[in-house]
N, C-alpha and C. Protein backbone atom coordinates (compact mmCIF):
# COMPACT_ATOMS: atom_id res chain seq x y z
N UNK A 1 43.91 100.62 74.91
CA UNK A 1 43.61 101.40 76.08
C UNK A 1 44.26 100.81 77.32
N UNK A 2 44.47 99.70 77.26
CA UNK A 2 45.03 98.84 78.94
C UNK A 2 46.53 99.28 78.61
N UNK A 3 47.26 99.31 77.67
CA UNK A 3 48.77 99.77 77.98
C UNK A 3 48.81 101.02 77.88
N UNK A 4 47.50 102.01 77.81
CA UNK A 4 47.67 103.46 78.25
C UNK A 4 47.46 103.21 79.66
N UNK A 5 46.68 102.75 80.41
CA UNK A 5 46.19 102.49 81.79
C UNK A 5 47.59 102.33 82.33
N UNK A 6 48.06 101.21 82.07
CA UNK A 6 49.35 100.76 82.78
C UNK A 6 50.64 101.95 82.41
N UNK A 7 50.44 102.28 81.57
CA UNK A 7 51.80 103.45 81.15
C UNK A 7 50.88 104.79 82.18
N UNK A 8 49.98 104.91 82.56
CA UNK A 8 49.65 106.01 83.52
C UNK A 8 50.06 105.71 84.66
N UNK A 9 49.42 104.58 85.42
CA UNK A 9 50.06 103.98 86.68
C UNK A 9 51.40 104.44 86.77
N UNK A 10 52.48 103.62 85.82
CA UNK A 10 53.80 103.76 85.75
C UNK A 10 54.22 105.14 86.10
N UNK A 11 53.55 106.03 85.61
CA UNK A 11 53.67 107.82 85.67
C UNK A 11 53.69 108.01 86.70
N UNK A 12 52.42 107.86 87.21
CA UNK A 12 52.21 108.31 88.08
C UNK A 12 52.87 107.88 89.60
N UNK A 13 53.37 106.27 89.51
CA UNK A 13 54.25 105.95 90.27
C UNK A 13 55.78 106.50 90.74
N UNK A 14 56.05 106.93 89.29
CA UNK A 14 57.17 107.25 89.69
C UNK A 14 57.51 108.88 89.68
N UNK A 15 56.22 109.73 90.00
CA UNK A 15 56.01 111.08 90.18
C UNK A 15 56.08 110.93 91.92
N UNK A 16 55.18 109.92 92.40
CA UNK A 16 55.25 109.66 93.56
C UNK A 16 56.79 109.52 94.17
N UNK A 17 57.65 109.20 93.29
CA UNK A 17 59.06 108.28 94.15
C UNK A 17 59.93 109.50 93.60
N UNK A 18 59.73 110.24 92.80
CA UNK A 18 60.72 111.18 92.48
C UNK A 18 60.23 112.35 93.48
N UNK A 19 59.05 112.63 94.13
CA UNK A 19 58.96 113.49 94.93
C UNK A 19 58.75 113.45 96.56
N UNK A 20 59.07 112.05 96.63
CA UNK A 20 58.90 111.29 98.03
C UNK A 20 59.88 112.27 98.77
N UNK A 21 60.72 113.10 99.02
CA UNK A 21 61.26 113.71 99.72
C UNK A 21 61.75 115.22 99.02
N UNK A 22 60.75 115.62 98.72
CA UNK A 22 61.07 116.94 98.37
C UNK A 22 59.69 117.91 98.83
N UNK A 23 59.97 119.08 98.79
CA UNK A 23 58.48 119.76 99.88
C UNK A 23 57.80 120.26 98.29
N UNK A 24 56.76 120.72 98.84
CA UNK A 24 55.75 121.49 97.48
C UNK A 24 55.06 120.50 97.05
N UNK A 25 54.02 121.24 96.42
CA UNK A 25 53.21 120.31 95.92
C UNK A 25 53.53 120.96 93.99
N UNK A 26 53.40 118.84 93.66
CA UNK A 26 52.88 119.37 92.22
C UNK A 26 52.32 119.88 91.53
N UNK A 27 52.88 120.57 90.23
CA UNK A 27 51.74 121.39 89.55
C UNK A 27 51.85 121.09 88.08
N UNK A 28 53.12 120.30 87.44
CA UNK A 28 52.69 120.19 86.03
C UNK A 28 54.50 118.76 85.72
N UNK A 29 53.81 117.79 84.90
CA UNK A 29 53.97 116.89 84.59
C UNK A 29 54.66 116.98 83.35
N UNK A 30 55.86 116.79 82.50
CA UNK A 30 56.00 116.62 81.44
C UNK A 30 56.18 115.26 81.01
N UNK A 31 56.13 114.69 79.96
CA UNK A 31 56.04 113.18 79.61
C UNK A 31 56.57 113.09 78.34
N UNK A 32 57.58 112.77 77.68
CA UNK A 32 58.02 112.21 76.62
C UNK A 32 57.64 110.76 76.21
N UNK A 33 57.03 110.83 74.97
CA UNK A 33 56.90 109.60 74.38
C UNK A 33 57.39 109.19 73.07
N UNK A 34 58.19 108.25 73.21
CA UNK A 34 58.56 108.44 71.62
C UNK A 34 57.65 107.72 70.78
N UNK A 35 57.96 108.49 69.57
CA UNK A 35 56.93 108.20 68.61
C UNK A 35 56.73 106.51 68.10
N UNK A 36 57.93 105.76 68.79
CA UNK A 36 57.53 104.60 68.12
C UNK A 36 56.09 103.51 68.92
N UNK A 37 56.50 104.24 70.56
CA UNK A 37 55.13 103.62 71.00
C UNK A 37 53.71 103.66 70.45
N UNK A 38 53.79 104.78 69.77
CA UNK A 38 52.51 105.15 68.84
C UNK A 38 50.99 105.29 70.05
N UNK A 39 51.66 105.86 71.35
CA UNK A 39 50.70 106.00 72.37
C UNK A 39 49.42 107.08 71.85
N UNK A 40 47.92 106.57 72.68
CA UNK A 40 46.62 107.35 72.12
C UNK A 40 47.09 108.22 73.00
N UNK A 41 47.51 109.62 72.89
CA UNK A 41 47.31 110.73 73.67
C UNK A 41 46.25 111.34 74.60
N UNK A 42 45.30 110.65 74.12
CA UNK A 42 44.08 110.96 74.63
C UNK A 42 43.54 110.26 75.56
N UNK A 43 43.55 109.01 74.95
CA UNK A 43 43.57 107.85 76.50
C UNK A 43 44.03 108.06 77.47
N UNK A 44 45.77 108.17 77.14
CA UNK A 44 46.93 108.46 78.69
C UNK A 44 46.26 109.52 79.59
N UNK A 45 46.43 110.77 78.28
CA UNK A 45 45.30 111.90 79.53
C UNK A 45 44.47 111.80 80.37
N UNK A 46 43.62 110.79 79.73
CA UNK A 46 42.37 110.65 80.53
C UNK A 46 42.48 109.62 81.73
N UNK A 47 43.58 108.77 80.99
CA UNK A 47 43.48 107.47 82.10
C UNK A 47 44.99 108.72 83.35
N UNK A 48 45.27 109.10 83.02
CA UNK A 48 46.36 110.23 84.62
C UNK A 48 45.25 111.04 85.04
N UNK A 49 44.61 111.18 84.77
CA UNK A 49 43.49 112.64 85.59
C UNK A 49 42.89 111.39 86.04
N UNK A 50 42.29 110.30 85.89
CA UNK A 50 41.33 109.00 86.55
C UNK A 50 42.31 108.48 87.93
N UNK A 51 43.51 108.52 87.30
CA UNK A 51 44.29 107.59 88.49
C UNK A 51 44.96 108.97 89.43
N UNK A 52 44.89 109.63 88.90
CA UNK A 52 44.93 111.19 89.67
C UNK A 52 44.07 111.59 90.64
N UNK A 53 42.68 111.20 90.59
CA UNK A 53 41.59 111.64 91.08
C UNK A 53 41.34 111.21 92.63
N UNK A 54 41.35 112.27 93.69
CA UNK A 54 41.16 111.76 94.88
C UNK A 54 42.82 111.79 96.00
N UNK A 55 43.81 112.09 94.87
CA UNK A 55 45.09 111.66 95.30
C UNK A 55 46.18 112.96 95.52
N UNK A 56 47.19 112.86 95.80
CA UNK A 56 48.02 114.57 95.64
C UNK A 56 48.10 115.20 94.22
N UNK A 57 48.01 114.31 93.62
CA UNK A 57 48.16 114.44 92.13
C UNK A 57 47.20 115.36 91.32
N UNK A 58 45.87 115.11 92.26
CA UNK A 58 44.48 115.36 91.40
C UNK A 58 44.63 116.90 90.48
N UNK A 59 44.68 116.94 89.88
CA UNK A 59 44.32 119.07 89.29
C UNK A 59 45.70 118.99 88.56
N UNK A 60 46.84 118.15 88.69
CA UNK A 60 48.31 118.06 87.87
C UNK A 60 48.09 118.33 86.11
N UNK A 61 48.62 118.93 85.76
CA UNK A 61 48.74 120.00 84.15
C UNK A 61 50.01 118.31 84.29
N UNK A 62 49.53 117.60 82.70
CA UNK A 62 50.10 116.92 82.53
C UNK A 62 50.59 116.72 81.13
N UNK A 63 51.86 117.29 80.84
CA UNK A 63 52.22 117.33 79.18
C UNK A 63 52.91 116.19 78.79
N UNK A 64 52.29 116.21 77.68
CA UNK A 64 52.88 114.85 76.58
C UNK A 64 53.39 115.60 75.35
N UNK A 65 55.14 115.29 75.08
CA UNK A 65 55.65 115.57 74.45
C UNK A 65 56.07 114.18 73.37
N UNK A 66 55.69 114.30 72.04
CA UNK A 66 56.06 113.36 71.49
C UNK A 66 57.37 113.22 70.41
N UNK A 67 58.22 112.25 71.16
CA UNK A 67 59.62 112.53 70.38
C UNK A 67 59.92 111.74 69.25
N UNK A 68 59.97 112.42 67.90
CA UNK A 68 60.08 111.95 66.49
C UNK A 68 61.31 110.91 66.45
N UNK A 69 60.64 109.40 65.92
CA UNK A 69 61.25 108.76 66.04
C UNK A 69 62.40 108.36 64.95
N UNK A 70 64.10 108.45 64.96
CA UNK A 70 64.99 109.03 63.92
C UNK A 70 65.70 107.77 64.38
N UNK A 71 66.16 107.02 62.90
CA UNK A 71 66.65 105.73 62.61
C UNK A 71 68.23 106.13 61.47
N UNK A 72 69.00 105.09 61.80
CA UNK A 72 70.44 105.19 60.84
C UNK A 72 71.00 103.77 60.64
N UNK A 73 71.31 103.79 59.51
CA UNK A 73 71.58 103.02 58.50
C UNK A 73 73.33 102.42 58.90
N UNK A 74 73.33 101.35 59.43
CA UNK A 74 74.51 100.79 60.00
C UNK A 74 75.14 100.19 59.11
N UNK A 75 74.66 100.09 58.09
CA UNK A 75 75.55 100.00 56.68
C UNK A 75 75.98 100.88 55.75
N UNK A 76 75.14 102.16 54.90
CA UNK A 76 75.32 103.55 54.18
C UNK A 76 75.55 104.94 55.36
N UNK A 77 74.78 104.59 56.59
CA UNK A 77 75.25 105.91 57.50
C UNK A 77 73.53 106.83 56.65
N UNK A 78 72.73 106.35 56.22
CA UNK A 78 71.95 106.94 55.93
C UNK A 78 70.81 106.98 57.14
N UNK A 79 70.53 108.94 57.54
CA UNK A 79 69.79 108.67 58.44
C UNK A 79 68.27 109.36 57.72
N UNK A 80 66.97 108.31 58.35
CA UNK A 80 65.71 109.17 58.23
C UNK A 80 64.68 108.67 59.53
N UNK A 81 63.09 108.92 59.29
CA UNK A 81 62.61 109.65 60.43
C UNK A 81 61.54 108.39 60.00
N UNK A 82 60.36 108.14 60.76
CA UNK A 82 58.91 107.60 60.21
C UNK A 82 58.21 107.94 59.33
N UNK A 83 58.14 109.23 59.71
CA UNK A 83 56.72 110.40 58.83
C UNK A 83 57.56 109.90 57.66
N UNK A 84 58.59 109.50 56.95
CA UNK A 84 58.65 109.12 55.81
C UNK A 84 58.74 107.48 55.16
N UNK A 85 57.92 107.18 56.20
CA UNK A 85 57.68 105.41 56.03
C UNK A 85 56.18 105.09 55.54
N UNK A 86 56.13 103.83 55.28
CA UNK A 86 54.92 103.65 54.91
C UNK A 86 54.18 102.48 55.65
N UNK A 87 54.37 102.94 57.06
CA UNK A 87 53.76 101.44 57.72
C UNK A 87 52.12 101.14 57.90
N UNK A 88 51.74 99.96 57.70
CA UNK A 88 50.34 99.64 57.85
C UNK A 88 49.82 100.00 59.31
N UNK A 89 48.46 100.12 59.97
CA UNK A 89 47.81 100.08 60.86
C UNK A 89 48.32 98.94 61.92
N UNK A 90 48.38 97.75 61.62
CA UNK A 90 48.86 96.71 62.08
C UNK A 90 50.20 96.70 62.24
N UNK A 91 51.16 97.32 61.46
CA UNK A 91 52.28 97.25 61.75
C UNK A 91 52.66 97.97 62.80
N UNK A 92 51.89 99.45 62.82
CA UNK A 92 52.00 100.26 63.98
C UNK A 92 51.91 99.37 65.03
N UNK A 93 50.67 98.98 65.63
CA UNK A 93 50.04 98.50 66.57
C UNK A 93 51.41 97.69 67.14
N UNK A 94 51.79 96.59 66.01
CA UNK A 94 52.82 95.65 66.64
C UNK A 94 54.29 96.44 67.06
N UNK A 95 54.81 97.60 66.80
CA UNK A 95 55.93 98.48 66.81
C UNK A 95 55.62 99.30 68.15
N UNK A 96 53.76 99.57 68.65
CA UNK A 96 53.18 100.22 69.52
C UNK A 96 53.18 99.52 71.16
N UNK A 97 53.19 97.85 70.92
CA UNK A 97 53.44 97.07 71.95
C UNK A 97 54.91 96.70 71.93
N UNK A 98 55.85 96.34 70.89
CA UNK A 98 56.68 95.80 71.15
C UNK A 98 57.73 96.69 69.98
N UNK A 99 58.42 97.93 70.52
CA UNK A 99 58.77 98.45 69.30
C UNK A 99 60.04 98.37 69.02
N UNK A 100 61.23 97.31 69.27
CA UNK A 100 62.30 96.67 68.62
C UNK A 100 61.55 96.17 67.66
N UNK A 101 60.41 95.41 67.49
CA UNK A 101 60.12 94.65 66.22
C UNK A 101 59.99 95.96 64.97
N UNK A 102 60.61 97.18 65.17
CA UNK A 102 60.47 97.78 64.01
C UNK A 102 61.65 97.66 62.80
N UNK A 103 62.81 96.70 63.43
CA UNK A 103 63.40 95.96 62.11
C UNK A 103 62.71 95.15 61.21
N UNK A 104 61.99 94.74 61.90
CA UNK A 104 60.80 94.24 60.95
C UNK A 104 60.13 94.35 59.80
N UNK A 105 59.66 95.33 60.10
CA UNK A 105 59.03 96.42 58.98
C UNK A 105 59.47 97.33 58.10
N UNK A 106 60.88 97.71 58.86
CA UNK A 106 62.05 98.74 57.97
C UNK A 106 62.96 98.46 57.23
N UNK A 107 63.29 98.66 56.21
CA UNK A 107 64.55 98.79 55.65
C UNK A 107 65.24 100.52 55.38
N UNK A 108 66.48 100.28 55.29
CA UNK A 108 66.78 101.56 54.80
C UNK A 108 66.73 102.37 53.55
N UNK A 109 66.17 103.19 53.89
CA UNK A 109 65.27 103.53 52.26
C UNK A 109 66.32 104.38 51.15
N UNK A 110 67.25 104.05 51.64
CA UNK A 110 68.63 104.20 50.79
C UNK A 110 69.06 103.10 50.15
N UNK A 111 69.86 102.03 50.97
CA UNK A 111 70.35 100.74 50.57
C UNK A 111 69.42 99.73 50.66
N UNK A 112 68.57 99.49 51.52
CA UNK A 112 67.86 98.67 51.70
C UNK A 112 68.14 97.65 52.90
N UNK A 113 69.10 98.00 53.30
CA UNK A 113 69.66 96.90 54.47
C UNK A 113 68.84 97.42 55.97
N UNK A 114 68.61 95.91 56.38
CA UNK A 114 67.63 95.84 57.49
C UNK A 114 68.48 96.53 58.92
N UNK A 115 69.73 96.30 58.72
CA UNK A 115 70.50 96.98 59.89
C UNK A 115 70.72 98.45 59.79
N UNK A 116 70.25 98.87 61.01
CA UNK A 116 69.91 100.20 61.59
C UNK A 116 69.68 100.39 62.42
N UNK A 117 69.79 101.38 63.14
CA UNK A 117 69.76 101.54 64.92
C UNK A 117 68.62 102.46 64.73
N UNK A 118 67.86 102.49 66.09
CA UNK A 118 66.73 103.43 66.25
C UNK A 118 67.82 104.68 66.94
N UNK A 119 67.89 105.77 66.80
CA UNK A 119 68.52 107.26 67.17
C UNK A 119 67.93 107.54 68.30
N UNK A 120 66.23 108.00 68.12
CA UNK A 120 65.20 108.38 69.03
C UNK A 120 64.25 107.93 68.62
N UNK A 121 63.42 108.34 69.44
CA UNK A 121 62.09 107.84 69.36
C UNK A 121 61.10 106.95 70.12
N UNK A 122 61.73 106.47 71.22
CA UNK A 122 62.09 105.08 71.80
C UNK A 122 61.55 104.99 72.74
N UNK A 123 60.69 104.67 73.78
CA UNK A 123 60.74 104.93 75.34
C UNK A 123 59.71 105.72 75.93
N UNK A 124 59.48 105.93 77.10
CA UNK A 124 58.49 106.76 77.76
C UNK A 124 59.27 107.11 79.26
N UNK A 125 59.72 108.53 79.19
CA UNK A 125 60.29 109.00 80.15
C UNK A 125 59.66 110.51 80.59
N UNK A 126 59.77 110.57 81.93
CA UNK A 126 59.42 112.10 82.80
C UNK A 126 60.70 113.18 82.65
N UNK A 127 60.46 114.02 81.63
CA UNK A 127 61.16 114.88 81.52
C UNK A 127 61.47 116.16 82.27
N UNK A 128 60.41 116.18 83.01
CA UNK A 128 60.66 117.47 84.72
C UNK A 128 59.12 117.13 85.45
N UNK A 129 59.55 117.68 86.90
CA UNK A 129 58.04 117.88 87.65
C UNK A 129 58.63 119.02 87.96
N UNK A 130 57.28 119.94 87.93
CA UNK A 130 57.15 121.21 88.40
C UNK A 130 56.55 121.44 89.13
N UNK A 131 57.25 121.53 90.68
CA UNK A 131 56.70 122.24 92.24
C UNK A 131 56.35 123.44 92.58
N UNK A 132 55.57 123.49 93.07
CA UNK A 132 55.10 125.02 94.06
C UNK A 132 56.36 125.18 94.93
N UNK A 133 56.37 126.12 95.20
CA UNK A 133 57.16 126.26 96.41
C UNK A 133 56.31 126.35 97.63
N UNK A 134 57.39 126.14 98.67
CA UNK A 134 56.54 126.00 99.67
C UNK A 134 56.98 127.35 100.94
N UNK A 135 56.08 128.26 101.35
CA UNK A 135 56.87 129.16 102.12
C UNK A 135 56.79 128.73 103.47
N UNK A 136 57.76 129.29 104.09
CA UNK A 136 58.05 129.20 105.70
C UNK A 136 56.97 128.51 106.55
N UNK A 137 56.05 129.18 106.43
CA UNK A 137 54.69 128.44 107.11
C UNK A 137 54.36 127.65 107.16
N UNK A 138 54.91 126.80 105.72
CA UNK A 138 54.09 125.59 105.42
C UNK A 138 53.26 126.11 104.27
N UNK A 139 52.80 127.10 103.75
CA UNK A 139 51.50 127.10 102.82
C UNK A 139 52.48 127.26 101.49
């Protein structure tokens, strides 16, 4: 739950700095996560509407899109995905804080060789904010 807390902050920080000079107010958030963070969806939600609350932000429609994380084989050129892995609870967790360590856990389920690049999957990025417009008046 504390690196959902801190991955909300982060959000929400930089919703603040991407709209520091633009007019309108926010109305909806998209969020990519790749699947290797193995983020609680439910937490983040809850912990952006908490750190939301009271702020310009508050009432923000905040989507989490989760991007399937796709790996290739730097030896056969063989590419596949997670959903066809077999990682433990614990292994997640450690791939969830620190997810280069997923050479770790992988081989290529072709050749077997540990070298492979992650494709996608990777990261936590703001994929659009969506503004009101603002008319003449101000409203």
């Amino acid at each position: 739950m504390v690196h959902e807390w801190a991955l909300a902050e982060a959000i929400v920080k930089s919703v603040y700095e991407l709209m520091a000079d633009k007019p309108g107010r926010v109305e909806e958030v998209c969020v990519v996560i790749g699947e290797l963070q193995n983020i609680e969806q439910d937490v983040l939600r809850w912990a952006l509407v908490e750190i939301s609350k009271g702020t310009e932000l508050e009432g923000v429609e905040f989507k989490l899109e989760i991007e399937e994380a796709e790996f290739k084989c730097r030896t056969c050129g063989y590419e596949w995905n997670l959903s066809g892995t077999s990682l433990s609870e614990d292994e997640r967790e450690a791939i969830h804080f620190i997810p280069e360590v997923v050479h770790s856990f992988l081989k290529c389920p072709n050749c077997g060789s540990p070298d492979f690049k992650v494709v996608r999957g990777r990261g936590v990025w703001i994929r659009y904010v969506r503004i009101s417009r603002v008319n003449r008046d101000g409203s």
